[in-house]
N, C-alpha and C. Protein backbone atom coordinates (compact mmCIF):
# COMPACT_ATOMS: atom_id res chain seq x y z
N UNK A 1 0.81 -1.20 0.00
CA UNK A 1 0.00 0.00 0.00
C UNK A 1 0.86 1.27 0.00
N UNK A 2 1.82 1.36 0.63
CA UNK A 2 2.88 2.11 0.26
C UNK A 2 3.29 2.86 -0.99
N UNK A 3 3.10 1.85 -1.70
CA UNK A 3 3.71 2.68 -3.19
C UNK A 3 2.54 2.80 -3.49
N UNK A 4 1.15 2.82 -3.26
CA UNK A 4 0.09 3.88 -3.89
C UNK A 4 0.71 5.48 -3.24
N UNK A 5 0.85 5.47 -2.22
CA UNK A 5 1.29 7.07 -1.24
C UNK A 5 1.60 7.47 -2.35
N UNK A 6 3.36 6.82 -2.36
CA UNK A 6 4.35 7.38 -2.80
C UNK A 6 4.26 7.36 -4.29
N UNK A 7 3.41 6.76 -5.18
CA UNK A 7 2.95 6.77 -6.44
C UNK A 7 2.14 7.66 -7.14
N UNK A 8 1.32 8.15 -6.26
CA UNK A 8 -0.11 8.81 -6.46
C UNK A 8 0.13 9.84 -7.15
N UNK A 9 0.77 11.29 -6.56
CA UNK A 9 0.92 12.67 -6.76
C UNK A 9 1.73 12.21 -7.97
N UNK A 10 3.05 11.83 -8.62
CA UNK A 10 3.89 11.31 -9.89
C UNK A 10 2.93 11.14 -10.42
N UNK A 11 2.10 9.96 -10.45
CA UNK A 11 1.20 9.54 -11.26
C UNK A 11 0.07 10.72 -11.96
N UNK A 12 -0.18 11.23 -11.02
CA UNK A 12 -1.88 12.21 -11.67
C UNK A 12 -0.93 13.50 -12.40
N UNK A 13 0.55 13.61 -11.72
CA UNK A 13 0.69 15.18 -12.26
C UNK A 13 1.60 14.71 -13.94
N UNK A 14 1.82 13.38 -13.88
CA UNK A 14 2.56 13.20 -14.85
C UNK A 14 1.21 12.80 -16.04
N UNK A 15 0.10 11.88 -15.66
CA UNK A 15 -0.83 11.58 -16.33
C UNK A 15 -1.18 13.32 -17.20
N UNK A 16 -1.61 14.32 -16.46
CA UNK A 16 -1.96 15.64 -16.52
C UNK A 16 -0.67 16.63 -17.59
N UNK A 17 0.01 16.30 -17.44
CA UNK A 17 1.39 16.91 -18.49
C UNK A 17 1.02 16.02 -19.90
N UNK A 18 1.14 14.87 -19.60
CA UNK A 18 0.83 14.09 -21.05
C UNK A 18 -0.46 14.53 -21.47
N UNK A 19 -1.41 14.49 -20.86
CA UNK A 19 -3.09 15.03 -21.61
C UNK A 19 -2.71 16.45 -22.29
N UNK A 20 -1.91 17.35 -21.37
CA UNK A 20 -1.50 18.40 -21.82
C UNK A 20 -0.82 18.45 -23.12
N UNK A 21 -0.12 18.13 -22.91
CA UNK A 21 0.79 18.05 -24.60
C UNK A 21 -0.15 16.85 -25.37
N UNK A 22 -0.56 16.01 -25.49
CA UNK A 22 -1.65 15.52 -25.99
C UNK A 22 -2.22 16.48 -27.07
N UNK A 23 -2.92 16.76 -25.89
CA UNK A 23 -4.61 17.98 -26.82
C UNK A 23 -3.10 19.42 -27.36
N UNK A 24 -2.51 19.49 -27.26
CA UNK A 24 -1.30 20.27 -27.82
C UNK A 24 -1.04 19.98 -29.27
N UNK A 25 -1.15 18.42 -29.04
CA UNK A 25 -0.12 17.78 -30.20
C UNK A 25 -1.32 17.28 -31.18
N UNK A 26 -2.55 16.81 -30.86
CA UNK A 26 -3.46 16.31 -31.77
C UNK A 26 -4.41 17.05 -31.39
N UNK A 27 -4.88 17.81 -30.32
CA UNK A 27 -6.09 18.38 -30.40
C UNK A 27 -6.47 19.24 -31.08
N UNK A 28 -7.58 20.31 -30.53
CA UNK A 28 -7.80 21.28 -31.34
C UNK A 28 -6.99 22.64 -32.03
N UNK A 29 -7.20 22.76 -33.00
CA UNK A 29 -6.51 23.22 -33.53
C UNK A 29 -6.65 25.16 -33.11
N UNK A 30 -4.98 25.90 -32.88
CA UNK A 30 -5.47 26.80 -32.41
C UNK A 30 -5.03 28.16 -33.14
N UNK A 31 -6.02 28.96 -33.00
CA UNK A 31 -5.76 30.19 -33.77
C UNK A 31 -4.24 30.92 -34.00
N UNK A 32 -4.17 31.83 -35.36
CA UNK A 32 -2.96 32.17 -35.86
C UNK A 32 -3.00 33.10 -34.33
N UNK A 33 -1.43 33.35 -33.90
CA UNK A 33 -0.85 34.53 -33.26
C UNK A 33 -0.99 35.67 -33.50
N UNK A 34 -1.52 37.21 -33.50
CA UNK A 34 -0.96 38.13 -33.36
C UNK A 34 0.09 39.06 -33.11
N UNK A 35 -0.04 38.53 -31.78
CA UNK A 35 1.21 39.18 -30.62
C UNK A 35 1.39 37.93 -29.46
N UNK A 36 2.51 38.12 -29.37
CA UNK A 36 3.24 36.93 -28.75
C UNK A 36 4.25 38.15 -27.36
N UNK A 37 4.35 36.74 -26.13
CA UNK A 37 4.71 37.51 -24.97
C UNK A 37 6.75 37.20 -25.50
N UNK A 38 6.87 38.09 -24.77
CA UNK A 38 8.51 37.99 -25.18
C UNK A 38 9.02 36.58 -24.56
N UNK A 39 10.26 36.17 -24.88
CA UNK A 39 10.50 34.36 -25.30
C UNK A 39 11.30 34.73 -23.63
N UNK A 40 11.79 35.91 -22.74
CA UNK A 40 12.15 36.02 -21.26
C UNK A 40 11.61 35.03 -20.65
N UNK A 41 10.11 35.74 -20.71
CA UNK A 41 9.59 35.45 -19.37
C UNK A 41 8.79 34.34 -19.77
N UNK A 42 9.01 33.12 -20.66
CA UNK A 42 8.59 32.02 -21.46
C UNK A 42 9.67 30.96 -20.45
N UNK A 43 10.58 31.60 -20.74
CA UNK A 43 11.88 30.86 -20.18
C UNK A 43 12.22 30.78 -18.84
N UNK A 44 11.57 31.90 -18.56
CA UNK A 44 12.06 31.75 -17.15
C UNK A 44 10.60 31.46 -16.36
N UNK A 45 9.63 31.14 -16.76
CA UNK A 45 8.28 30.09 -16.33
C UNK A 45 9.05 28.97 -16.36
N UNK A 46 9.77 28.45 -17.41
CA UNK A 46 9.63 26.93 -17.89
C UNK A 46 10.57 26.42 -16.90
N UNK A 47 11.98 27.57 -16.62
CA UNK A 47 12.64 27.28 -15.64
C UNK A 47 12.15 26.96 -14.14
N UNK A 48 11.30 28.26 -13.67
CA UNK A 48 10.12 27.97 -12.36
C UNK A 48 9.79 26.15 -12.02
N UNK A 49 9.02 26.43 -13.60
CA UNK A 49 8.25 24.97 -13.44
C UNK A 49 9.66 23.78 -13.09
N UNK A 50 10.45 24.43 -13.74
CA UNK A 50 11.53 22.82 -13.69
C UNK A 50 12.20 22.61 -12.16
N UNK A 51 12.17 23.80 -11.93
CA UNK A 51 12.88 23.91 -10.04
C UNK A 51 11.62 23.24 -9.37
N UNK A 52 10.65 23.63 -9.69
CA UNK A 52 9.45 23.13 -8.52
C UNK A 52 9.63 21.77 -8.98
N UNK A 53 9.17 21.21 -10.18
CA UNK A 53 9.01 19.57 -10.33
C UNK A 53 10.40 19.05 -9.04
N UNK A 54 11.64 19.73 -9.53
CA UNK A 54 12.85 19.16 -8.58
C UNK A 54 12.33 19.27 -7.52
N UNK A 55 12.15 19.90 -6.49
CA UNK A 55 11.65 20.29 -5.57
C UNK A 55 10.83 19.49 -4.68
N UNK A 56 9.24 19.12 -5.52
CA UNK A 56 8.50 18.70 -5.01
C UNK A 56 9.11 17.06 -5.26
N UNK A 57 9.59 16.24 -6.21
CA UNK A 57 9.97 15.07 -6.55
C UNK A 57 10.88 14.11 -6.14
N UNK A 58 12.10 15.23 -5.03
CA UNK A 58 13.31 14.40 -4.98
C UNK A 58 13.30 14.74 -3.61
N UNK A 59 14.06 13.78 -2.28
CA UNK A 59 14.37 14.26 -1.53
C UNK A 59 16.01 13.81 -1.13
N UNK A 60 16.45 14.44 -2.27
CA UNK A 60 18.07 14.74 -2.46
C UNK A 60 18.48 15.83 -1.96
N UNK A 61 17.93 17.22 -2.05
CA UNK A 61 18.61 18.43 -2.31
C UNK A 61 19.04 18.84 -0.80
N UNK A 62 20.06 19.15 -0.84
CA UNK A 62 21.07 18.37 0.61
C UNK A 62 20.85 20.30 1.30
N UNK A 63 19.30 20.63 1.78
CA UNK A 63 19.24 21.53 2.36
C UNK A 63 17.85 20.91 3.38
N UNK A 64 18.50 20.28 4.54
CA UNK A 64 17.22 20.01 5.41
C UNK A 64 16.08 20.22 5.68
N UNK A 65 16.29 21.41 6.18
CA UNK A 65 15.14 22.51 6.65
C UNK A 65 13.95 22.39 5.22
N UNK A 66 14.35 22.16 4.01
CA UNK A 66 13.48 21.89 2.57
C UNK A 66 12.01 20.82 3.42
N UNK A 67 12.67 19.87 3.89
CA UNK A 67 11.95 18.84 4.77
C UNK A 67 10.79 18.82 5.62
N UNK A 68 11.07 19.93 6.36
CA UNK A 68 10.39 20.21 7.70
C UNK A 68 9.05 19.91 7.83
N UNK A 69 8.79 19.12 8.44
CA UNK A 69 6.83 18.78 8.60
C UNK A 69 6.37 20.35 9.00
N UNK A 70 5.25 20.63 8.30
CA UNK A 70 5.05 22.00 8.85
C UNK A 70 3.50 21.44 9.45
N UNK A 71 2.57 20.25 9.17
CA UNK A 71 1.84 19.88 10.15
C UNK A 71 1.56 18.08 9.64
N UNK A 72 1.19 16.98 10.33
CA UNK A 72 1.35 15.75 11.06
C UNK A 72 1.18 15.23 9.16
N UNK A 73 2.01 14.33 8.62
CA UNK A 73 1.76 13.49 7.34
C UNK A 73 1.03 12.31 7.37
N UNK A 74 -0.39 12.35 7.45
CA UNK A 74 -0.90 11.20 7.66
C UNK A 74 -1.97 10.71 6.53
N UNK A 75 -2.52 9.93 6.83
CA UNK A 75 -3.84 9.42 5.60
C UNK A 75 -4.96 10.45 5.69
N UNK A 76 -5.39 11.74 6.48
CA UNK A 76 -6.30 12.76 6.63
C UNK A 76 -4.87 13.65 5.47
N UNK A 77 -4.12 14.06 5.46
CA UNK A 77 -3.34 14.82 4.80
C UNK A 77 -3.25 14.32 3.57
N UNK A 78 -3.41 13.31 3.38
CA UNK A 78 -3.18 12.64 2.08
C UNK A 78 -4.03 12.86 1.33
N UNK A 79 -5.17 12.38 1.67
CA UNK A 79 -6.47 12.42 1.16
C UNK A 79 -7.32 13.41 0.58
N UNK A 80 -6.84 14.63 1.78
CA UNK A 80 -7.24 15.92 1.93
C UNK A 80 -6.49 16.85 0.06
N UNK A 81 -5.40 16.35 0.21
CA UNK A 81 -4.21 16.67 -0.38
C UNK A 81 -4.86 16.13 -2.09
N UNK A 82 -4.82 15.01 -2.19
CA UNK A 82 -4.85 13.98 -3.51
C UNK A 82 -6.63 15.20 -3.89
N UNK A 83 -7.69 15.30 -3.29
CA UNK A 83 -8.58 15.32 -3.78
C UNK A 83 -8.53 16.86 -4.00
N UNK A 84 -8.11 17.75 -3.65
CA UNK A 84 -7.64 18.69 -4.16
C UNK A 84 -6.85 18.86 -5.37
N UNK A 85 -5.70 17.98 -5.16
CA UNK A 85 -5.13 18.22 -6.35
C UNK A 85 -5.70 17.46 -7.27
N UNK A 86 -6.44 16.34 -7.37
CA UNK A 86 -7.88 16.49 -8.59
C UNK A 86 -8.42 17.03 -9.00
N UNK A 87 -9.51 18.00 -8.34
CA UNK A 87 -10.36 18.70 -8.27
C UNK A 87 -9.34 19.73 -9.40
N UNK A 88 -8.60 20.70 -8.75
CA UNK A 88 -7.95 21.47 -9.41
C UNK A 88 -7.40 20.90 -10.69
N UNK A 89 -6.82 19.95 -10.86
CA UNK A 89 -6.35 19.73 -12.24
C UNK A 89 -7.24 19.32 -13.06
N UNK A 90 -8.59 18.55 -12.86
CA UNK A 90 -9.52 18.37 -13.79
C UNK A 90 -10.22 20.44 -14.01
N UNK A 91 -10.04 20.69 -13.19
CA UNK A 91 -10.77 22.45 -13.68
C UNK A 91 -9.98 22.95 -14.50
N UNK A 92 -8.76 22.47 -14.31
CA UNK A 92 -7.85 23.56 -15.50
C UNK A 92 -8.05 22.33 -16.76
N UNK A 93 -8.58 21.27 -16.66
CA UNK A 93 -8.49 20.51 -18.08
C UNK A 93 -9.83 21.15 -18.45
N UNK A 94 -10.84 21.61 -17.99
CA UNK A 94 -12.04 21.40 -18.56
C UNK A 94 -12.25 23.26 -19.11
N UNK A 95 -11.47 24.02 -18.22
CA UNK A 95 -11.11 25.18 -19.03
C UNK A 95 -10.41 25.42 -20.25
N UNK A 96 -9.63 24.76 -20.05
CA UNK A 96 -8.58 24.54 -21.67
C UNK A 96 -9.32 24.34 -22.65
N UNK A 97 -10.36 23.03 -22.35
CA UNK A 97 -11.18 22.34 -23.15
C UNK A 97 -12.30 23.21 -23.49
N UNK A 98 -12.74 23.84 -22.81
CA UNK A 98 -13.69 25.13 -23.10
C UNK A 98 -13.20 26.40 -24.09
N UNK A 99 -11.93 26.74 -23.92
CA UNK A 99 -11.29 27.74 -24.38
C UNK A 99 -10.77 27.44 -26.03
N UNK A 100 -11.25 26.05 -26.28
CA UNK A 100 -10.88 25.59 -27.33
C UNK A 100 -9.66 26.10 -28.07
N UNK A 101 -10.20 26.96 -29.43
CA UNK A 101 -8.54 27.40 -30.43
C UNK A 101 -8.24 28.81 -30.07
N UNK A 102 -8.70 29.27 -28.70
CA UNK A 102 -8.32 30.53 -28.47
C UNK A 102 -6.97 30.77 -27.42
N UNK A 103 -7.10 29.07 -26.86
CA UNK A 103 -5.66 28.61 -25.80
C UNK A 103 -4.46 28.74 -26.34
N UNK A 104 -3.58 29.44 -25.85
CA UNK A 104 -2.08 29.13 -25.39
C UNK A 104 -1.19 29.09 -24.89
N UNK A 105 -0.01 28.43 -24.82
CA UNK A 105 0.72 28.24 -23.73
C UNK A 105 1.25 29.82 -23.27
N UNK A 106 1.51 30.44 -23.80
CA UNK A 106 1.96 31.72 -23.93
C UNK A 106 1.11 32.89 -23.46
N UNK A 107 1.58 33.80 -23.35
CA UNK A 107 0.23 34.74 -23.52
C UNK A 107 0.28 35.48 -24.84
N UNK A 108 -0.88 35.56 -25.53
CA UNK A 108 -0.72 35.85 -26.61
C UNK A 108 -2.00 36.46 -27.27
N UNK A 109 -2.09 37.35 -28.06
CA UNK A 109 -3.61 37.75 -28.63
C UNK A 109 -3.75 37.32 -30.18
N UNK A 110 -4.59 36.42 -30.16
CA UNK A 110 -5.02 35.24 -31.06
C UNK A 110 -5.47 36.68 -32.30
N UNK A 111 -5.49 35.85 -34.32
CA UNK A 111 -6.27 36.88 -34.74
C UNK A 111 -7.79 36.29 -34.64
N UNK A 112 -8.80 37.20 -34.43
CA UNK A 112 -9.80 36.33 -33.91
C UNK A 112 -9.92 36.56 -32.59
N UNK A 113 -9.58 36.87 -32.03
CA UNK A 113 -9.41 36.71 -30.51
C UNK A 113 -10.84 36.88 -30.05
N UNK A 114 -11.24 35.89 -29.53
CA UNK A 114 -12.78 35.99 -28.62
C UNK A 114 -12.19 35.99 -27.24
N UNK A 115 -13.25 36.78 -26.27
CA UNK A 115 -13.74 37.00 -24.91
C UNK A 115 -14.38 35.71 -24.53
N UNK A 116 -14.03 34.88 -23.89
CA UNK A 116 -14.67 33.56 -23.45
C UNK A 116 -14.85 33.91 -21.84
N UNK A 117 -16.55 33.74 -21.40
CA UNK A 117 -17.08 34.44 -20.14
C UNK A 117 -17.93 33.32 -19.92
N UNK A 118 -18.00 32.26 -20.30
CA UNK A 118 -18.78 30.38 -20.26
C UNK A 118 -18.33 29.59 -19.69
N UNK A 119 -18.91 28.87 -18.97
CA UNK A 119 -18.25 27.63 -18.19
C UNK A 119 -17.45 28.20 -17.50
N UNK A 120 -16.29 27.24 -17.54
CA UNK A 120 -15.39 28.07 -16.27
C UNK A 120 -14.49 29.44 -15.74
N UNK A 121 -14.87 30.18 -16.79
CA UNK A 121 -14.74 31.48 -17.13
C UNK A 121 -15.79 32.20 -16.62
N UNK A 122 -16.87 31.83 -15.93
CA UNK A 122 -18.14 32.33 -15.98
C UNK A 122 -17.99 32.26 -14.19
N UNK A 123 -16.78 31.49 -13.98
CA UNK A 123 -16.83 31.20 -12.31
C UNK A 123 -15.17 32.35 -12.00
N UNK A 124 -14.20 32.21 -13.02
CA UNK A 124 -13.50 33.10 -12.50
C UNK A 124 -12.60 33.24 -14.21
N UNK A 125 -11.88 34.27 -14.14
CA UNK A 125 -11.11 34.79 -14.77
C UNK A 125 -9.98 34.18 -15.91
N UNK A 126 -9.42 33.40 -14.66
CA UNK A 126 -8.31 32.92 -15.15
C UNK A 126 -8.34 31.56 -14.32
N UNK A 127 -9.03 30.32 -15.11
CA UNK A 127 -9.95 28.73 -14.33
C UNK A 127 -8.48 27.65 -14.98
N UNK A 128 -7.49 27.99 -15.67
CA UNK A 128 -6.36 27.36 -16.23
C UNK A 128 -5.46 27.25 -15.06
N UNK A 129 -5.10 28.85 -14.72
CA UNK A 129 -4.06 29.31 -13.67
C UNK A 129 -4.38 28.70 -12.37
N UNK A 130 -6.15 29.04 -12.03
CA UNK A 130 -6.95 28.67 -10.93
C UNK A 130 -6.57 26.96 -11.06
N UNK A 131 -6.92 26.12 -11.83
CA UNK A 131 -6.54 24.87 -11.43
C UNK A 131 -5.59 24.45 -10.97
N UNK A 132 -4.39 24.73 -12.01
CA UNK A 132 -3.15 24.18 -11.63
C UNK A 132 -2.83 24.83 -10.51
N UNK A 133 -2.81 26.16 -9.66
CA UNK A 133 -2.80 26.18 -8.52
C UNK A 133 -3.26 25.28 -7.48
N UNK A 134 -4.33 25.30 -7.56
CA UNK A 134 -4.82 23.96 -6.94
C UNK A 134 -4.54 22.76 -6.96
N UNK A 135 -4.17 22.80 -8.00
CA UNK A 135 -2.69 21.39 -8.16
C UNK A 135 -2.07 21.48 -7.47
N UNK A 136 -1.43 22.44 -7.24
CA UNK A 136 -0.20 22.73 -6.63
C UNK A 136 -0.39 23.05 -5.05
N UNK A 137 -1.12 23.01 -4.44
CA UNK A 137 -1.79 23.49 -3.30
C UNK A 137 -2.22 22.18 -2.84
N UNK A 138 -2.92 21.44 -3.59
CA UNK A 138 -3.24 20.05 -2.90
C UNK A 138 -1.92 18.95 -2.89
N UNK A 139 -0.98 19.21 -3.07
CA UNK A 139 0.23 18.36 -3.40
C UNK A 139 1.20 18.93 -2.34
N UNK A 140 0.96 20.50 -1.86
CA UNK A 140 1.52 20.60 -0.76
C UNK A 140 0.79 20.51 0.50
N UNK A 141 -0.60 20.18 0.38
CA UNK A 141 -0.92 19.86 1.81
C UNK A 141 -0.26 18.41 1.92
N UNK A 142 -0.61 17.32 1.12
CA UNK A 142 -0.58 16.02 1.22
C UNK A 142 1.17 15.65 1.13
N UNK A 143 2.21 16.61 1.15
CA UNK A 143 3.70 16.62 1.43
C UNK A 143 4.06 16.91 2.62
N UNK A 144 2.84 17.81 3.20
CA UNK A 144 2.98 18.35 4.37
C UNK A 144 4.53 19.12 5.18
N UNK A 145 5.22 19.58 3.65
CA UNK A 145 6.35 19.76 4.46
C UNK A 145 7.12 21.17 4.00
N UNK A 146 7.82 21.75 4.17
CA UNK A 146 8.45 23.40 3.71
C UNK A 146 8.64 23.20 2.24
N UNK A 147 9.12 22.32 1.17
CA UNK A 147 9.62 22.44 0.09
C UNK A 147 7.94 22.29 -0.83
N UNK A 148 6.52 21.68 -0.37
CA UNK A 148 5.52 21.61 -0.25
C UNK A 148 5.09 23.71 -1.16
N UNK A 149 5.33 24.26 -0.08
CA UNK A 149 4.76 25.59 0.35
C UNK A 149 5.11 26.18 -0.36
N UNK A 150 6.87 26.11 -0.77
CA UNK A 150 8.03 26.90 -1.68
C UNK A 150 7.35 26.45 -2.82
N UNK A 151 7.13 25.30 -3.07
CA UNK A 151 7.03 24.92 -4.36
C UNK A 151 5.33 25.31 -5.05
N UNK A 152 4.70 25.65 -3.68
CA UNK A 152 3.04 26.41 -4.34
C UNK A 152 3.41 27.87 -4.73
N UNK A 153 4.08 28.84 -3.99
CA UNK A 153 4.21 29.81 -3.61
C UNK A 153 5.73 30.40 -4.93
N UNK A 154 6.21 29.60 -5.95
CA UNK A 154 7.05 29.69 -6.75
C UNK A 154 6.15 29.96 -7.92
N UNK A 155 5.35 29.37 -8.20
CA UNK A 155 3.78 28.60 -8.91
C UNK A 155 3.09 29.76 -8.95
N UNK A 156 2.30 30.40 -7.96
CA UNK A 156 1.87 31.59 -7.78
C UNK A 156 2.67 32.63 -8.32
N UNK A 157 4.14 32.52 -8.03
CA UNK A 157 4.58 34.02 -8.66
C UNK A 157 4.70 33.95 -10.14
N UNK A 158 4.86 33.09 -10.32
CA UNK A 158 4.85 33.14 -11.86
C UNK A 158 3.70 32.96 -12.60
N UNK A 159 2.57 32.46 -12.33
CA UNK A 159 1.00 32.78 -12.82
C UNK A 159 0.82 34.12 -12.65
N UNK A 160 1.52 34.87 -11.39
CA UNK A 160 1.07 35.97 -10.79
C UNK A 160 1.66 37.08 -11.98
N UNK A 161 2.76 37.04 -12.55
CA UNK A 161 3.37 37.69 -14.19
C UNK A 161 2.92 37.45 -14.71
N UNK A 162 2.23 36.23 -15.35
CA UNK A 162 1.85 35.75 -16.34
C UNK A 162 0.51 36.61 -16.59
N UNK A 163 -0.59 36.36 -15.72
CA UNK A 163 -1.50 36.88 -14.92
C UNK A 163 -1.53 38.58 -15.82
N UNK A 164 -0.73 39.26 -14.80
CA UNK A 164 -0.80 40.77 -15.10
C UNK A 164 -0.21 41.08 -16.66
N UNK A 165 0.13 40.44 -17.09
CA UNK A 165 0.29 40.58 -18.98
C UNK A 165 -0.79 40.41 -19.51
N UNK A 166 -1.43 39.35 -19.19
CA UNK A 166 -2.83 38.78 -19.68
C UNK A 166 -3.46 39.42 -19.41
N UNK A 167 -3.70 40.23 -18.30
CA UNK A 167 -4.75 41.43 -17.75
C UNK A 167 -5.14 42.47 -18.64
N UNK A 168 -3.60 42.71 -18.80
CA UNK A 168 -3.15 44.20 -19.50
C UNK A 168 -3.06 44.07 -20.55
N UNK A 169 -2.82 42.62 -21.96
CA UNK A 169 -3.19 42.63 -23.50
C UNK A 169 -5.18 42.27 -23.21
N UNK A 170 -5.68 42.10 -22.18
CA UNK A 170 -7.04 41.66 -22.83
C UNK A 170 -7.63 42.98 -22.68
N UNK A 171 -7.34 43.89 -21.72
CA UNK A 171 -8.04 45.27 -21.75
C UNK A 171 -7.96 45.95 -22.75
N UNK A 172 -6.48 46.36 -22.87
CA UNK A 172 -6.06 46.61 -24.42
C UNK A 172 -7.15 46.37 -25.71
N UNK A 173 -7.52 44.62 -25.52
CA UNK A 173 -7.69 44.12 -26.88
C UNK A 173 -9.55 44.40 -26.82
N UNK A 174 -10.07 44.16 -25.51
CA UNK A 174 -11.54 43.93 -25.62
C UNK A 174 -12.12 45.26 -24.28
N UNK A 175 -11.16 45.92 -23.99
CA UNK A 175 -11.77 47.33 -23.60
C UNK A 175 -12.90 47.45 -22.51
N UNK A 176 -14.04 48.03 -22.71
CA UNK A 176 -15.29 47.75 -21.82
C UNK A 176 -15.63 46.78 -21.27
N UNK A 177 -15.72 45.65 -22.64
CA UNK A 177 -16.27 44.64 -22.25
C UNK A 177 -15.56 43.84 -21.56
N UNK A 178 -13.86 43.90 -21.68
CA UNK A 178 -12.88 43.29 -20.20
C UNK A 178 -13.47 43.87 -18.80
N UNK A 179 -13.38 45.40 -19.41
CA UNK A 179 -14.12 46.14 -17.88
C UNK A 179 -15.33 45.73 -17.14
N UNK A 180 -15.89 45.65 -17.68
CA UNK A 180 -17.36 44.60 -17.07
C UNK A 180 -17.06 43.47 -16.64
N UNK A 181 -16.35 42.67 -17.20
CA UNK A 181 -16.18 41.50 -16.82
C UNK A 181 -15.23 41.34 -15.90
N UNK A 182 -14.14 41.81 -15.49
CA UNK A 182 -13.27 42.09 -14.68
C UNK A 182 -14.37 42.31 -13.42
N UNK A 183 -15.04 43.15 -13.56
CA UNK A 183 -15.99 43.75 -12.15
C UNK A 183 -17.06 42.72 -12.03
N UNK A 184 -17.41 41.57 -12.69
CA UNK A 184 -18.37 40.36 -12.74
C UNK A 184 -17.94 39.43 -12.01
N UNK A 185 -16.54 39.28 -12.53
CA UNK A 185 -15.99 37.95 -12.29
C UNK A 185 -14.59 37.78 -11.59
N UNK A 186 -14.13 36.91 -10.29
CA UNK A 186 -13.31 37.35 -9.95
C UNK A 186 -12.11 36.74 -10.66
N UNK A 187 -10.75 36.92 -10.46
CA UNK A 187 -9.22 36.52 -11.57
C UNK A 187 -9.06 34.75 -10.77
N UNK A 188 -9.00 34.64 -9.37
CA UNK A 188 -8.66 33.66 -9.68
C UNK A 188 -9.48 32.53 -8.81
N UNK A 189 -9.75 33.33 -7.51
CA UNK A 189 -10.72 32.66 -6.45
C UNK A 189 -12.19 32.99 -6.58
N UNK A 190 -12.85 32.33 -6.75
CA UNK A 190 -13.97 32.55 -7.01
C UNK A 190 -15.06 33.29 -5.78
N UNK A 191 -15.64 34.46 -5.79
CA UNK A 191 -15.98 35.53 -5.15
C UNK A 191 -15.38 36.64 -4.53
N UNK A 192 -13.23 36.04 -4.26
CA UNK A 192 -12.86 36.51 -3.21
C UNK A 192 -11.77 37.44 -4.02
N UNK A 193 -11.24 36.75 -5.48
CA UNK A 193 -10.26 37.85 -5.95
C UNK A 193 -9.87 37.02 -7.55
């Protein structure tokens, strides 16, 4: 029973990368580019992401304190932990999947570019960012430990750039009607912000 524990979180976040590049690689097909975010801060996400995977995956990195139980690792933490980080990663699949050929990895203003305010857009802003946070949030309760927290809180800052570009090309691009919707709907928690 053991190696379900220690299997579980690998398993769903690696299952979730492959669906990702998947619907990337054969799915829907997505609109020409406009404007594209500069290839920086592309790189230095991809880097983010690659420190956290280390991070959360290995317990090599010969700085202890990374370790620290910050509260008790048990089957209530686990559980608590795993169904969160479900929950959240099926929301960011079913947003993607909603957002159809207007998605990309990037931030970018599609030609064509539609306002999508449906489904999970209709609950918050930004339901892509919102999941995988929650990914990332339920994987550090159920680690229960400091490199857990670093590794949500790395995650956040870089959605959190990503975020305010995306803010600032959709106002730009859709004006009022961002403005309304901005004041409708909240960016990432739903009622609270």
């Amino acid at each position: 029973m053991l190696w379900f524990f220690e299997s579980f979180f690998p398993v769903v976040w690696i299952a979730f990368l492959l669906y990702w590049q998947i619907i990337k690689a054969v799915g829907t097909k997505t609109k020409t580019t406009q404007r594209l975010e500069p290839a920086a801060s592309r790189i230095l996400r991809a880097l983010t992401f690659l420190i956290v995977i280390v991070l959360l995956s290995t317990t090599r990195i010969p700085l202890p304190w990374l370790y620290r139980q910050l509260w008790p690792s048990n089957l209530w933490s686990f559980c608590v932990g795993a169904a969160v980080t479900v929950a959240g990663l099926l929301f960011a699949v079913w947003a993607r999947q909603h957002l159809g050929s207007n998605w990309s990895r990037a931030v970018t203003i599609k030609q064509g570019h539609e306002l999508i305010t449906t489904g999970p857009y209709a609950v918050v802003r930004h339901p892509i960012y919102t999941g995988i946070l929650t990914g990332f949030l339920g994987t550090a309760i159920a680690l229960s430990q400091v490199r857990g927290i670093i590794g949500f809180v790395l995650v956040l800052l870089v959605f959190w750039a990503k975020f305010r570009m995306e803010e600032e090309w959709m106002r730009s691009q859709f004006g009022d009607t961002y403005a309304t919707y901005v004041h409708q709907t909240a960016a990432l928690v739903p009622y609270l912000f």
